[in-house]
PDB file of N, CA and C in Angstrom:
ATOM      1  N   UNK A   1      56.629  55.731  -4.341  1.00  0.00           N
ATOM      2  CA  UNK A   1      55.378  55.932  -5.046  1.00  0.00           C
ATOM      3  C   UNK A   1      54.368  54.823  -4.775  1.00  0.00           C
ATOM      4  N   UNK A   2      54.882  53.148  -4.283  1.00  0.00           N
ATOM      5  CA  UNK A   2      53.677  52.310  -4.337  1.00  0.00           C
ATOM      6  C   UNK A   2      53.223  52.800  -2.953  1.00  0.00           C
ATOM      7  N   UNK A   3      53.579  53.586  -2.533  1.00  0.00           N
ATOM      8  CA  UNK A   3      52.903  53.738  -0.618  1.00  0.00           C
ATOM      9  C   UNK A   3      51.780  54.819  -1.086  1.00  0.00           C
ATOM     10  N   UNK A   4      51.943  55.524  -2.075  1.00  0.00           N
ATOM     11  CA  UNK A   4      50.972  56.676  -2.241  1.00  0.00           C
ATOM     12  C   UNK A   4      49.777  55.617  -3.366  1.00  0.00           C
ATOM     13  N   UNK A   5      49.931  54.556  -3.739  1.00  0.00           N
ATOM     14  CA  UNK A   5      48.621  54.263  -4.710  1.00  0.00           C
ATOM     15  C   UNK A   5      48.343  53.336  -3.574  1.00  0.00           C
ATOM     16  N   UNK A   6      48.687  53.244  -2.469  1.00  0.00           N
ATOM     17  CA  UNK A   6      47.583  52.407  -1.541  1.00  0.00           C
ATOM     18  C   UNK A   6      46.201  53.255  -1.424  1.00  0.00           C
ATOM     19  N   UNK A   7      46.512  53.915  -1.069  1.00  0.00           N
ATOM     20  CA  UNK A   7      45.531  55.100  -0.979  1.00  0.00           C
ATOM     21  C   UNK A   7      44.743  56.104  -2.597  1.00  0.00           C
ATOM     22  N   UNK A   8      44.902  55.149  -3.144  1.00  0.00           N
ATOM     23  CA  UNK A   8      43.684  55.741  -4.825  1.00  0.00           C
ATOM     24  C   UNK A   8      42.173  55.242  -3.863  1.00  0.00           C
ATOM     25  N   UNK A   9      41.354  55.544  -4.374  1.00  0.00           N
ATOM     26  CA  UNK A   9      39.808  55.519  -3.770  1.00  0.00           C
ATOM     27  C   UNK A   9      39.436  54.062  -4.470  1.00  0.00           C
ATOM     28  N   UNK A  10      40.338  53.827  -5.373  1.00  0.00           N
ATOM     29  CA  UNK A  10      39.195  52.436  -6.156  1.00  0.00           C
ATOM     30  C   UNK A  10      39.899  51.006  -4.689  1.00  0.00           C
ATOM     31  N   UNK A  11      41.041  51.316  -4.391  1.00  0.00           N
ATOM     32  CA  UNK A  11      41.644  50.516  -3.376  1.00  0.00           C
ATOM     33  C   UNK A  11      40.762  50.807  -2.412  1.00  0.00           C
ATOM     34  N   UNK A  12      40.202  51.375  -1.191  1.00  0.00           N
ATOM     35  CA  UNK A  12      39.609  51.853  -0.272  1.00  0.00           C
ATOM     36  C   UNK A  12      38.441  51.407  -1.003  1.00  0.00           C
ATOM     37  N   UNK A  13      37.695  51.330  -1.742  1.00  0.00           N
ATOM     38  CA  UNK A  13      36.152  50.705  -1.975  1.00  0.00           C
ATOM     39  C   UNK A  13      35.812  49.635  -2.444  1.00  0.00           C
ATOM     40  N   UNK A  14      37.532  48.766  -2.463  1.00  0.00           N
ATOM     41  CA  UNK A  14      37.215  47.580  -3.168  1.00  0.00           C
ATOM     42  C   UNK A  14      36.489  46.566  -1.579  1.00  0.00           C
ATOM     43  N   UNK A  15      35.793  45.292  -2.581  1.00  0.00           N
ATOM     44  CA  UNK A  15      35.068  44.248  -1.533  1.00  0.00           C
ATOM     45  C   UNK A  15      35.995  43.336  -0.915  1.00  0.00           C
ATOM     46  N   UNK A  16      35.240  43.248  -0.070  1.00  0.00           N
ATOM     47  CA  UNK A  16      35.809  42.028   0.877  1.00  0.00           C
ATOM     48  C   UNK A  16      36.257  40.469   0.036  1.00  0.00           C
ATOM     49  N   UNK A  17      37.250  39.897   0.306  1.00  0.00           N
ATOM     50  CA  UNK A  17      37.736  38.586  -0.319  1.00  0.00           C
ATOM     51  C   UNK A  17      36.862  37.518   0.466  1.00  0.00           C
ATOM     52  N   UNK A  18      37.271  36.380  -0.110  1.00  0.00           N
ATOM     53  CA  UNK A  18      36.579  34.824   0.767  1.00  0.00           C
ATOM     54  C   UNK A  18      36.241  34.834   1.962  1.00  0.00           C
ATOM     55  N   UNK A  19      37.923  34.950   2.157  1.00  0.00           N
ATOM     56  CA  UNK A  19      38.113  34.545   3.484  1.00  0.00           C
ATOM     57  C   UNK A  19      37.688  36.034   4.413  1.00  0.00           C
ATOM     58  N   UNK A  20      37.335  37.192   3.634  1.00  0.00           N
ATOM     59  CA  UNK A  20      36.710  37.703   5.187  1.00  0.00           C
ATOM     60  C   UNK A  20      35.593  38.191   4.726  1.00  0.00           C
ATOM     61  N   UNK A  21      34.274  37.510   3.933  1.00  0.00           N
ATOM     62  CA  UNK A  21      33.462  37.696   3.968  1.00  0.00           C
ATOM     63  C   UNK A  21      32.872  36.157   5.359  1.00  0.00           C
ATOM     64  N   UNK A  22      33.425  35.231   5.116  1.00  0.00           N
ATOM     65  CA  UNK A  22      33.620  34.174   5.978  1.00  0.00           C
ATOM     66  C   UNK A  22      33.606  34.590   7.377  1.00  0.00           C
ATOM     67  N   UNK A  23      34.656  35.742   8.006  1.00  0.00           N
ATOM     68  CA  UNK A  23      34.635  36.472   9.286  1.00  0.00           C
ATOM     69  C   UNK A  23      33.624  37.263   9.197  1.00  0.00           C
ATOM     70  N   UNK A  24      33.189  37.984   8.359  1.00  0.00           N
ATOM     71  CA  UNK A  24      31.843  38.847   8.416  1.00  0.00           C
ATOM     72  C   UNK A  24      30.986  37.935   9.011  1.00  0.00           C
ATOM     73  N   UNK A  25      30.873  37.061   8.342  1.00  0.00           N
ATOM     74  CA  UNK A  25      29.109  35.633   8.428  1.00  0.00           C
ATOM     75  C   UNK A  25      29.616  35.651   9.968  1.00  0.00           C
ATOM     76  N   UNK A  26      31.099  35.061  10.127  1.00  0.00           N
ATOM     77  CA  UNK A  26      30.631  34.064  11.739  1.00  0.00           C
ATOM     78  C   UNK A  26      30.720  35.808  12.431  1.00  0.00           C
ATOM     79  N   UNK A  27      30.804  36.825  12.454  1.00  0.00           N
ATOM     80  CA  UNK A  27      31.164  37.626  13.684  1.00  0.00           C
ATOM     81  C   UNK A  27      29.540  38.274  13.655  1.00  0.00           C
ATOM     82  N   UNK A  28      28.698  37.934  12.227  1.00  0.00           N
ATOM     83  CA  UNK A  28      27.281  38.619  12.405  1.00  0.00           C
ATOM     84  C   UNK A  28      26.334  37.038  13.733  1.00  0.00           C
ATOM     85  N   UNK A  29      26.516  36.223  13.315  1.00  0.00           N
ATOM     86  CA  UNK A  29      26.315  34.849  13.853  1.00  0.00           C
ATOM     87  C   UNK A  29      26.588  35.292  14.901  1.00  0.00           C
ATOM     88  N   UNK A  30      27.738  35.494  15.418  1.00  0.00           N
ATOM     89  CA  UNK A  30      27.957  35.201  16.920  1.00  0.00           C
ATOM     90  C   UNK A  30      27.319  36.421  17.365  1.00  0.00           C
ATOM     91  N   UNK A  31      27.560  37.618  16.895  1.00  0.00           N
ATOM     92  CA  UNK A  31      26.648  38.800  17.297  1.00  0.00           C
ATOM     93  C   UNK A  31      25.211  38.773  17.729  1.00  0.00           C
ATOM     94  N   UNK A  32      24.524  38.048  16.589  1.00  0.00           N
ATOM     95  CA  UNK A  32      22.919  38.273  16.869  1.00  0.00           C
ATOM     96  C   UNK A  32      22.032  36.800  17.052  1.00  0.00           C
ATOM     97  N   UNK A  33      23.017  35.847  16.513  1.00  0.00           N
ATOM     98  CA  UNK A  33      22.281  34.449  17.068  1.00  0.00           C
ATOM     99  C   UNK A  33      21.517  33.963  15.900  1.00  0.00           C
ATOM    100  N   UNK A  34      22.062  32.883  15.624  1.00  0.00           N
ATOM    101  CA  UNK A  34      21.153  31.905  14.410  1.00  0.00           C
ATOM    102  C   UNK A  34      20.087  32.124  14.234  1.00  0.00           C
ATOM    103  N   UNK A  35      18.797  32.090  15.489  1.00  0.00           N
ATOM    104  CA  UNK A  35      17.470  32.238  15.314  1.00  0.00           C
ATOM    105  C   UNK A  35      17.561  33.784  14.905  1.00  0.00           C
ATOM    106  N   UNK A  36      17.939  34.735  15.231  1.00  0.00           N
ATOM    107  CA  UNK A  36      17.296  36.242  14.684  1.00  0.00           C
ATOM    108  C   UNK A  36      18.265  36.098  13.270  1.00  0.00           C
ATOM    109  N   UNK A  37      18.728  36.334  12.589  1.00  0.00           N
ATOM    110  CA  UNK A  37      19.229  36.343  11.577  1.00  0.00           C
ATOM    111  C   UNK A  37      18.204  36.393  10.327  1.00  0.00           C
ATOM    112  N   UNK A  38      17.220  35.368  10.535  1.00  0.00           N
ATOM    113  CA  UNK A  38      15.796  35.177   9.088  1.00  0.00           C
ATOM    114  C   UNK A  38      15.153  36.596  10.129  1.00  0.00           C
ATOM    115  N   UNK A  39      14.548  36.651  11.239  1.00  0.00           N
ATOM    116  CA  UNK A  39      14.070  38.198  11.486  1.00  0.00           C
ATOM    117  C   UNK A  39      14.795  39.552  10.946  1.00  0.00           C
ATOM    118  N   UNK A  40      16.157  39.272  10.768  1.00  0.00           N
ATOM    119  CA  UNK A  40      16.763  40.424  10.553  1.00  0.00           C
ATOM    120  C   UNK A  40      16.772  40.718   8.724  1.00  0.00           C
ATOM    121  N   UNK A  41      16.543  39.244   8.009  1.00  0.00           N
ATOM    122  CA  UNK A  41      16.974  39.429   7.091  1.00  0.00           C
ATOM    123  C   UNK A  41      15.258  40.080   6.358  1.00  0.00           C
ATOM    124  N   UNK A  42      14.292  39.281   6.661  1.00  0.00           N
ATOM    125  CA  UNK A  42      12.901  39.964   6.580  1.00  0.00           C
ATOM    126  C   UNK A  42      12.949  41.114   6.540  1.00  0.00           C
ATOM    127  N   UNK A  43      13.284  41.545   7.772  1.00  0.00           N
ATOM    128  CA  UNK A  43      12.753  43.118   8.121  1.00  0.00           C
ATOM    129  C   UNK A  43      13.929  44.073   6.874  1.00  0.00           C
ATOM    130  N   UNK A  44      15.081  43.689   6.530  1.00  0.00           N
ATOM    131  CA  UNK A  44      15.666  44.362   5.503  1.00  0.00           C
ATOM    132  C   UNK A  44      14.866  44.374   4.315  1.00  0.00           C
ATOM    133  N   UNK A  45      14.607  42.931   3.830  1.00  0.00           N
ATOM    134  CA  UNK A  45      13.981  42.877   2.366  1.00  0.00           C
ATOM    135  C   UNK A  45      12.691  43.942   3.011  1.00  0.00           C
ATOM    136  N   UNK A  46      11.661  44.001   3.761  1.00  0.00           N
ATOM    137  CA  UNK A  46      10.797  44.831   3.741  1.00  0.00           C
ATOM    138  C   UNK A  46      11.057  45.867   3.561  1.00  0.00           C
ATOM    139  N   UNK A  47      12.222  46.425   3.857  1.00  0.00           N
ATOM    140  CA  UNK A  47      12.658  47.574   4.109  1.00  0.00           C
ATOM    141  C   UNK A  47      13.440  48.330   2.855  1.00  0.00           C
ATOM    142  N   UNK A  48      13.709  47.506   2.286  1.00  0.00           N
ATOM    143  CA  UNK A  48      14.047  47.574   0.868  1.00  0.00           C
ATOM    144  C   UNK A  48      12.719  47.675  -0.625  1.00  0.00           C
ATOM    145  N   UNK A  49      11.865  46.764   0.283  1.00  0.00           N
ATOM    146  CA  UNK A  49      10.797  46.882  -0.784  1.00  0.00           C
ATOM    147  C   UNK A  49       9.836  48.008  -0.547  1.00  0.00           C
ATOM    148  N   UNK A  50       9.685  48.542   1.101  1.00  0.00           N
ATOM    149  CA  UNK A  50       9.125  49.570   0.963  1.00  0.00           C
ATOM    150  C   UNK A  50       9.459  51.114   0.439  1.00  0.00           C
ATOM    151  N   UNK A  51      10.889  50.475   0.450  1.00  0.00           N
ATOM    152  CA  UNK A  51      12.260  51.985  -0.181  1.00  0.00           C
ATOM    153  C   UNK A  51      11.663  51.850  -2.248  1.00  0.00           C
ATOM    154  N   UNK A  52      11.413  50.694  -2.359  1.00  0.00           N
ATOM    155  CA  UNK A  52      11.054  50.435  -3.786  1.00  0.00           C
ATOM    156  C   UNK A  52      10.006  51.360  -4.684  1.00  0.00           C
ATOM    157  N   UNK A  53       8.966  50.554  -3.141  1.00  0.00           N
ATOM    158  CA  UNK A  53       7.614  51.100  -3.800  1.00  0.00           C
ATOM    159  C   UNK A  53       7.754  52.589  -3.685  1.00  0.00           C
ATOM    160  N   UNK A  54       8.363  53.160  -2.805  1.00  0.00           N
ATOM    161  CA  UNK A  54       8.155  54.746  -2.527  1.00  0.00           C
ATOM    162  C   UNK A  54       8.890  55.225  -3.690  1.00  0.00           C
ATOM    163  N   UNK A  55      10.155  54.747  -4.079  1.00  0.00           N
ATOM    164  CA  UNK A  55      11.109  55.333  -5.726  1.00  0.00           C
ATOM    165  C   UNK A  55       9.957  55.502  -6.797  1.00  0.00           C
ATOM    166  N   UNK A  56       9.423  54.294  -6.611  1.00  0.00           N
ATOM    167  CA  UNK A  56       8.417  53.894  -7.874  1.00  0.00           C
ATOM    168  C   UNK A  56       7.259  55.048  -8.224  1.00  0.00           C
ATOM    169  N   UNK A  57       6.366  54.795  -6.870  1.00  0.00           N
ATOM    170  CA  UNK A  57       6.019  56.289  -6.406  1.00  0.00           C
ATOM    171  C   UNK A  57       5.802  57.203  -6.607  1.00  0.00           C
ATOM    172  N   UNK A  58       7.273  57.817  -6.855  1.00  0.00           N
ATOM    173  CA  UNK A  58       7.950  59.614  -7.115  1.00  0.00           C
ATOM    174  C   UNK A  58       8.196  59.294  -8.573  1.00  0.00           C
ATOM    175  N   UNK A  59       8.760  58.174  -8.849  1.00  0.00           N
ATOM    176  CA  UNK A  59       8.610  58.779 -10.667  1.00  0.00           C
ATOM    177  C   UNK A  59       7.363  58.420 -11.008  1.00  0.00           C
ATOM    178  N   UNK A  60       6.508  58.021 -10.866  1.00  0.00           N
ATOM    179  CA  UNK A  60       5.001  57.948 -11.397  1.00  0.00           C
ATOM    180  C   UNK A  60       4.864  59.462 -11.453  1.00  0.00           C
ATOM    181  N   UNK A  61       4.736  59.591 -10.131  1.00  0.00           N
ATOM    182  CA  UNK A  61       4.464  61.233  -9.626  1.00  0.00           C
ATOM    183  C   UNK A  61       4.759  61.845 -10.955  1.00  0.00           C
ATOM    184  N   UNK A  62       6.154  62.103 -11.118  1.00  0.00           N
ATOM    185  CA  UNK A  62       7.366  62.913 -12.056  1.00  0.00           C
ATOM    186  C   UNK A  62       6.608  62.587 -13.541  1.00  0.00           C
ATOM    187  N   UNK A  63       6.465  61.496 -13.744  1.00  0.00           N
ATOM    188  CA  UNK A  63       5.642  61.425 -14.792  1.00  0.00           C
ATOM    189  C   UNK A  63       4.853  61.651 -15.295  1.00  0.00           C
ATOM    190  N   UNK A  64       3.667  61.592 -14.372  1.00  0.00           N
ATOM    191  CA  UNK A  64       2.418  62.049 -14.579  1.00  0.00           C
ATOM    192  C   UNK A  64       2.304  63.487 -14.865  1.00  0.00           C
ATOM    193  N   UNK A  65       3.254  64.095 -13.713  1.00  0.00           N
ATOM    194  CA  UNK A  65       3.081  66.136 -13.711  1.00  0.00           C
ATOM    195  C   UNK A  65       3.870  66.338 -15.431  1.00  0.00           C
ATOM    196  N   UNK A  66       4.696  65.697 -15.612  1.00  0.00           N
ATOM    197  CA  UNK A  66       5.646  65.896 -16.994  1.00  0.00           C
ATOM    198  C   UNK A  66       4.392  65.762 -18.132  1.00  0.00           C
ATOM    199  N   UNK A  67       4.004  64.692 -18.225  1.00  0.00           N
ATOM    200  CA  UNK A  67       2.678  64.272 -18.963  1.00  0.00           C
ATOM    201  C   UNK A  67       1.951  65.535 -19.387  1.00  0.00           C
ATOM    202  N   UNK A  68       1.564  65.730 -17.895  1.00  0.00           N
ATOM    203  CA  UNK A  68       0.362  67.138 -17.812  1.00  0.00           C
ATOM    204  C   UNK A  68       0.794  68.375 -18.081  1.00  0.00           C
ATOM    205  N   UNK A  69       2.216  68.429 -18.070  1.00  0.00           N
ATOM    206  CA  UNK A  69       2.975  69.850 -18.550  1.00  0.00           C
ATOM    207  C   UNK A  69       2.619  70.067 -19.967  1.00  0.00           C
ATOM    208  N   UNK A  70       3.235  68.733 -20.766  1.00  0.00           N
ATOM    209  CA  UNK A  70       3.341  68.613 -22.180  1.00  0.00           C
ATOM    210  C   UNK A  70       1.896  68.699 -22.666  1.00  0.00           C
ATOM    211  N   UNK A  71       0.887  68.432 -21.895  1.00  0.00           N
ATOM    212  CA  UNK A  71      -0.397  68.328 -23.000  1.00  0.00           C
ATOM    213  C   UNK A  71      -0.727  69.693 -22.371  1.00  0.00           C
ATOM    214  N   UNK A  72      -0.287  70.954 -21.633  1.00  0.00           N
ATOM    215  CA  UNK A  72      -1.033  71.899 -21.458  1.00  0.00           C
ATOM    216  C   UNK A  72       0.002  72.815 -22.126  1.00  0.00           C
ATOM    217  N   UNK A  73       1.056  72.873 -22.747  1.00  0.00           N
ATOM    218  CA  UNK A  73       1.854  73.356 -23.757  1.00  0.00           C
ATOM    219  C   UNK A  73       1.466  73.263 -24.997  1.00  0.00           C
ATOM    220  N   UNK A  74       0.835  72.182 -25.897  1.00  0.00           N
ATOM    221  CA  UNK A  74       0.439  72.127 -26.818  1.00  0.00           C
ATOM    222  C   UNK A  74      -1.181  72.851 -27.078  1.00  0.00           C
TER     223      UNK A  74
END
């Protein structure tokens, strides 16, 4: 039976420990090179903030039409 709870889904999605978030860092390092690393990390946060503003966006949107539903119901 412990060979079958290797395989539950919370095992398979758990995070990485110390020591191989440590191999993550040096194998991204050796991959793309000290200097691009702040380029790479920029262009994510942008990329994240433009994913932001667009969420933000669509529920304004959602809001506003909800808004305008409710005052043309009454």
């Amino acid at each position: 039976m412990t060979f079958i709870s290797f395989f539950q889904p919370m095992f398979l999605l758990s995070l990485p420990g110390g020591g191989e978030w440590i191999l993550i860092v040096l194998a991204i390092v050796l991959l793309f090179g000290a200097k691009k690393i702040p380029e790479l990390a920029r262009g994510l946060g942008k990329g994240i903030r433009e994913f932001k503003d667009a969420s933000k966006e669509i529920q304004d949107e959602i809001s506003k039409e909800s808004d305008e539903v409710t005052k043309s119901i009454k």
